[in-house]
C-alpha atoms as a PDB file:
ATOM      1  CA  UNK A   1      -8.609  10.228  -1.550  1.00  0.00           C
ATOM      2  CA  UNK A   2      -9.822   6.877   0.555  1.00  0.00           C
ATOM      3  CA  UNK A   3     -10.230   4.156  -2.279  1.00  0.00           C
ATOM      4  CA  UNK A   4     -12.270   1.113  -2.449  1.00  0.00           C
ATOM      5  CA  UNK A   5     -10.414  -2.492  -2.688  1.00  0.00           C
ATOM      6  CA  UNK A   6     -11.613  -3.220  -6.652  1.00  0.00           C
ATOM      7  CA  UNK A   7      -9.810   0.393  -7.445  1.00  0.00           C
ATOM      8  CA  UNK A   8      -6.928  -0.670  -5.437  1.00  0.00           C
ATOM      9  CA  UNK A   9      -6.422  -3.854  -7.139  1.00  0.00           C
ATOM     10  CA  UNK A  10      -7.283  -1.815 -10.671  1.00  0.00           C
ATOM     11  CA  UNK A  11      -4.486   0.403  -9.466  1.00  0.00           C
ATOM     12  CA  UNK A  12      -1.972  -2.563  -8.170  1.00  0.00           C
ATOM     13  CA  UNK A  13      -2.772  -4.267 -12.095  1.00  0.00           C
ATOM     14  CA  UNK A  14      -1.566  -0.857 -13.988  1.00  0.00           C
ATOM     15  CA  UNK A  15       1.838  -0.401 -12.290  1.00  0.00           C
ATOM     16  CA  UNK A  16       2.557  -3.970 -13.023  1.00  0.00           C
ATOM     17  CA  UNK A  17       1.037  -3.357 -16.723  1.00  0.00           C
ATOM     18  CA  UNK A  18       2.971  -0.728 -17.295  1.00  0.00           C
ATOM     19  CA  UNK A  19       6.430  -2.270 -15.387  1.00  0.00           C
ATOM     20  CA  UNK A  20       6.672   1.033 -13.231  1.00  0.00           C
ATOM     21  CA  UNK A  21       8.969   1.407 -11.093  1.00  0.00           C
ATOM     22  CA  UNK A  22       8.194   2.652  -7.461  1.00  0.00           C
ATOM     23  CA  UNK A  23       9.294   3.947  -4.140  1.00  0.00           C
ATOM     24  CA  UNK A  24       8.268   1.296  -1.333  1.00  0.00           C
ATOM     25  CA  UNK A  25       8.443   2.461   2.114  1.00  0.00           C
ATOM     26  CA  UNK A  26       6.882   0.286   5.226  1.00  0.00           C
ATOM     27  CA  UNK A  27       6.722   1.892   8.649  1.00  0.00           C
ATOM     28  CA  UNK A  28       6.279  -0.034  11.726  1.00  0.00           C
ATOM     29  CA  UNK A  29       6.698   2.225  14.905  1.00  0.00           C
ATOM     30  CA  UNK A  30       6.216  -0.228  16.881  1.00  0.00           C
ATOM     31  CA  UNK A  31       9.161  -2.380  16.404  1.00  0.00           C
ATOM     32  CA  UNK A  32      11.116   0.883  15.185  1.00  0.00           C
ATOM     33  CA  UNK A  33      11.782  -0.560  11.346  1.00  0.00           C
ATOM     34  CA  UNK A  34      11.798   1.257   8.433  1.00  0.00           C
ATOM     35  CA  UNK A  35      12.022  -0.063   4.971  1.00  0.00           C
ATOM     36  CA  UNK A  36      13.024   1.967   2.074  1.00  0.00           C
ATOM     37  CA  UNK A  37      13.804   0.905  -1.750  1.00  0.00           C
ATOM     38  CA  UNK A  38      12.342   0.942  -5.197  1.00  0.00           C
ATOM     39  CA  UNK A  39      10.783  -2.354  -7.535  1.00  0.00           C
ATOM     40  CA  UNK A  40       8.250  -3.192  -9.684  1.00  0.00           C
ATOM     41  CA  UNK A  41       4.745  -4.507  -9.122  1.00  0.00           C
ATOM     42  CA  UNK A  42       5.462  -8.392 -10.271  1.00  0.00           C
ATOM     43  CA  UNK A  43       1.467  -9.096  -8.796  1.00  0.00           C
ATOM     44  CA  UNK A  44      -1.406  -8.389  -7.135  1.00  0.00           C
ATOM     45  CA  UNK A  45      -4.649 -10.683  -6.056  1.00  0.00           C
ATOM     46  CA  UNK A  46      -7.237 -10.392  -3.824  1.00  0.00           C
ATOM     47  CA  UNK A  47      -9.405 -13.702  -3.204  1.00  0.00           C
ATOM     48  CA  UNK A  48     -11.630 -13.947  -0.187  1.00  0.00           C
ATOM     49  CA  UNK A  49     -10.964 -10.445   1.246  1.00  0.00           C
ATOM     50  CA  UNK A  50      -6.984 -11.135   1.534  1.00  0.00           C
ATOM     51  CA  UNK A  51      -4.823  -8.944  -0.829  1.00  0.00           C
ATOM     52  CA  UNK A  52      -0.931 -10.610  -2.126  1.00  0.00           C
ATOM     53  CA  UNK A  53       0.931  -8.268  -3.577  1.00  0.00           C
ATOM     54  CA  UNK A  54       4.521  -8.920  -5.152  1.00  0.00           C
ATOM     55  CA  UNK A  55       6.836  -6.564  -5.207  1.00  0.00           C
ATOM     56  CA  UNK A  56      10.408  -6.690  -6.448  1.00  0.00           C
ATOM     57  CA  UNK A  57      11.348  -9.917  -4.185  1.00  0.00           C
ATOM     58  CA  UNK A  58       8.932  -8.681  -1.382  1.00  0.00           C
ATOM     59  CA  UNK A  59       5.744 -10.825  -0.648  1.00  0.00           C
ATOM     60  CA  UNK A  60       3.013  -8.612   1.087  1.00  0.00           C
ATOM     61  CA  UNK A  61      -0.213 -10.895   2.458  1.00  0.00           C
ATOM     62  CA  UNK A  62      -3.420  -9.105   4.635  1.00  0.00           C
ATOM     63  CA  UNK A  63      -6.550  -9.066   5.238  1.00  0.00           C
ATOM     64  CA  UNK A  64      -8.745  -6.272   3.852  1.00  0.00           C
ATOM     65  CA  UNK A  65     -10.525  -5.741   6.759  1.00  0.00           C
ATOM     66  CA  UNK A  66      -7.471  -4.858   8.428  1.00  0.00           C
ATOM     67  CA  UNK A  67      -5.992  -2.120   6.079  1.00  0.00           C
ATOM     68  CA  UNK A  68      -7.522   1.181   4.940  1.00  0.00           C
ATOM     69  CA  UNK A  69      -6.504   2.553   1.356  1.00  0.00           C
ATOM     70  CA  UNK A  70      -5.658   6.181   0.424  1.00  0.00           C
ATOM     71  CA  UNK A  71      -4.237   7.628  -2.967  1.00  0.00           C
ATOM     72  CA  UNK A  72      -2.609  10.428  -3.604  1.00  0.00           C
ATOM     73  CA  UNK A  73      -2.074  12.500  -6.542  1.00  0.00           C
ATOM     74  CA  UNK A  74      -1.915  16.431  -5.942  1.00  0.00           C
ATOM     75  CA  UNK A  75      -1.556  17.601  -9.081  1.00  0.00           C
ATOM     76  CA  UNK A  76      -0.105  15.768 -12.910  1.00  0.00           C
ATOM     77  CA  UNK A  77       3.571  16.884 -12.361  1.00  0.00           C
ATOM     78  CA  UNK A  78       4.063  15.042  -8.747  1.00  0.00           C
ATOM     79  CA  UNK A  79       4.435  11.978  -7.111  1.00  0.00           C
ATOM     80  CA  UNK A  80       1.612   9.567  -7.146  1.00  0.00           C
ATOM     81  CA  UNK A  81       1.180   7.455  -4.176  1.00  0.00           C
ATOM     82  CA  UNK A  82      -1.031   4.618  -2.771  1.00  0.00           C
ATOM     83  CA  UNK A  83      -0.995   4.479   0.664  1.00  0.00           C
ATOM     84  CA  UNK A  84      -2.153   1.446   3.012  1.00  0.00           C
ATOM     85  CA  UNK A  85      -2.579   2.129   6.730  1.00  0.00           C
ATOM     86  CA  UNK A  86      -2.781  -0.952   9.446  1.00  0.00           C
ATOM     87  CA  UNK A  87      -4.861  -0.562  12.460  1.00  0.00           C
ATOM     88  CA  UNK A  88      -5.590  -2.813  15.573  1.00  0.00           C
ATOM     89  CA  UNK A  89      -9.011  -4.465  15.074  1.00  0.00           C
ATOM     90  CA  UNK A  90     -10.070  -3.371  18.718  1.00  0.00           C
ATOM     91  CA  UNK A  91     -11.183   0.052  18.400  1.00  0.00           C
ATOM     92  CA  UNK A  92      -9.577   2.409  21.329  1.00  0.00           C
ATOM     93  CA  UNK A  93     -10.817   6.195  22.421  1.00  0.00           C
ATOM     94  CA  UNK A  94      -8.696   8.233  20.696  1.00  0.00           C
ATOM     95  CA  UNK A  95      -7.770   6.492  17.641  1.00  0.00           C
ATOM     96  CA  UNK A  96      -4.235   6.434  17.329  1.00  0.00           C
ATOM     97  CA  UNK A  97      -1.572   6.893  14.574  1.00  0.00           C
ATOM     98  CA  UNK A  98      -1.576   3.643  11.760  1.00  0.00           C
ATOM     99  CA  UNK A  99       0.250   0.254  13.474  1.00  0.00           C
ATOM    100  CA  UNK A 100       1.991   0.246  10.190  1.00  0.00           C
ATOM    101  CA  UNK A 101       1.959   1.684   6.670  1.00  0.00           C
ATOM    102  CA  UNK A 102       3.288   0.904   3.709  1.00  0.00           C
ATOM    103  CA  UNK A 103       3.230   3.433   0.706  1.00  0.00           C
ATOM    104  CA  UNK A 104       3.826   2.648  -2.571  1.00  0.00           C
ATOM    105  CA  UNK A 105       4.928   5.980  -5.102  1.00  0.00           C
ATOM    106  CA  UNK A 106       5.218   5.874  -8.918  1.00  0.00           C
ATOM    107  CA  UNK A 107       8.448   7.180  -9.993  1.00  0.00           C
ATOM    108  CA  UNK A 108       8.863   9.471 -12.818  1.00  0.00           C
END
């Protein structure tokens, strides 16, 4: 389910509320890299349309404009996950796969 930035943020402020730990995994085909590992939320802003978000020792900083925002929770018993997709700016004909995503699961 797409979700707005405030929800986001709402969502960014409970894991780090509640100390959860999660699954963080950033794609970048591009380049070929692949990050895996799991952390905490230690925080999460956005000022002036540019989201920071700590987590673990990892500094993430974008632009909102640049990212879209899905969420995913199928049913109570599995994995919840918040999803942020990067795209070009420039639109292209056909829209291609995500320039990079990172997705962020709550463990159990």
């Amino acid at each position: 389910m797409p979700l707005t930035e405030d929800n986001v943020i709402r969502q960014f402020s409970k894991w780090t509320q509640d100390k959860c730990q999660l699954r963080l995994s950033l794609s970048i085909p591009a380049v070929s890299l692949s990050l895996l590992g799991t952390s905490e939320v230690v925080s999460a802003s956005l000022e002036n349309g540019r989201f920071e978000l700590g987590v673990g020792e990892f500094e993430f900083s974008f632009l909102s404009a640049d990212a879209s925002f899905e969420y995913t929770n199928p049913s109570a018993r599995a994995e919840r996950c918040l999803t942020v997709s990067f795209r070009d700016p420039l639109p292209r004909k056909p829209a291609g796969p995500p320039d990079a995503t990172l997705m962020l699961c709550e463990l159990p």
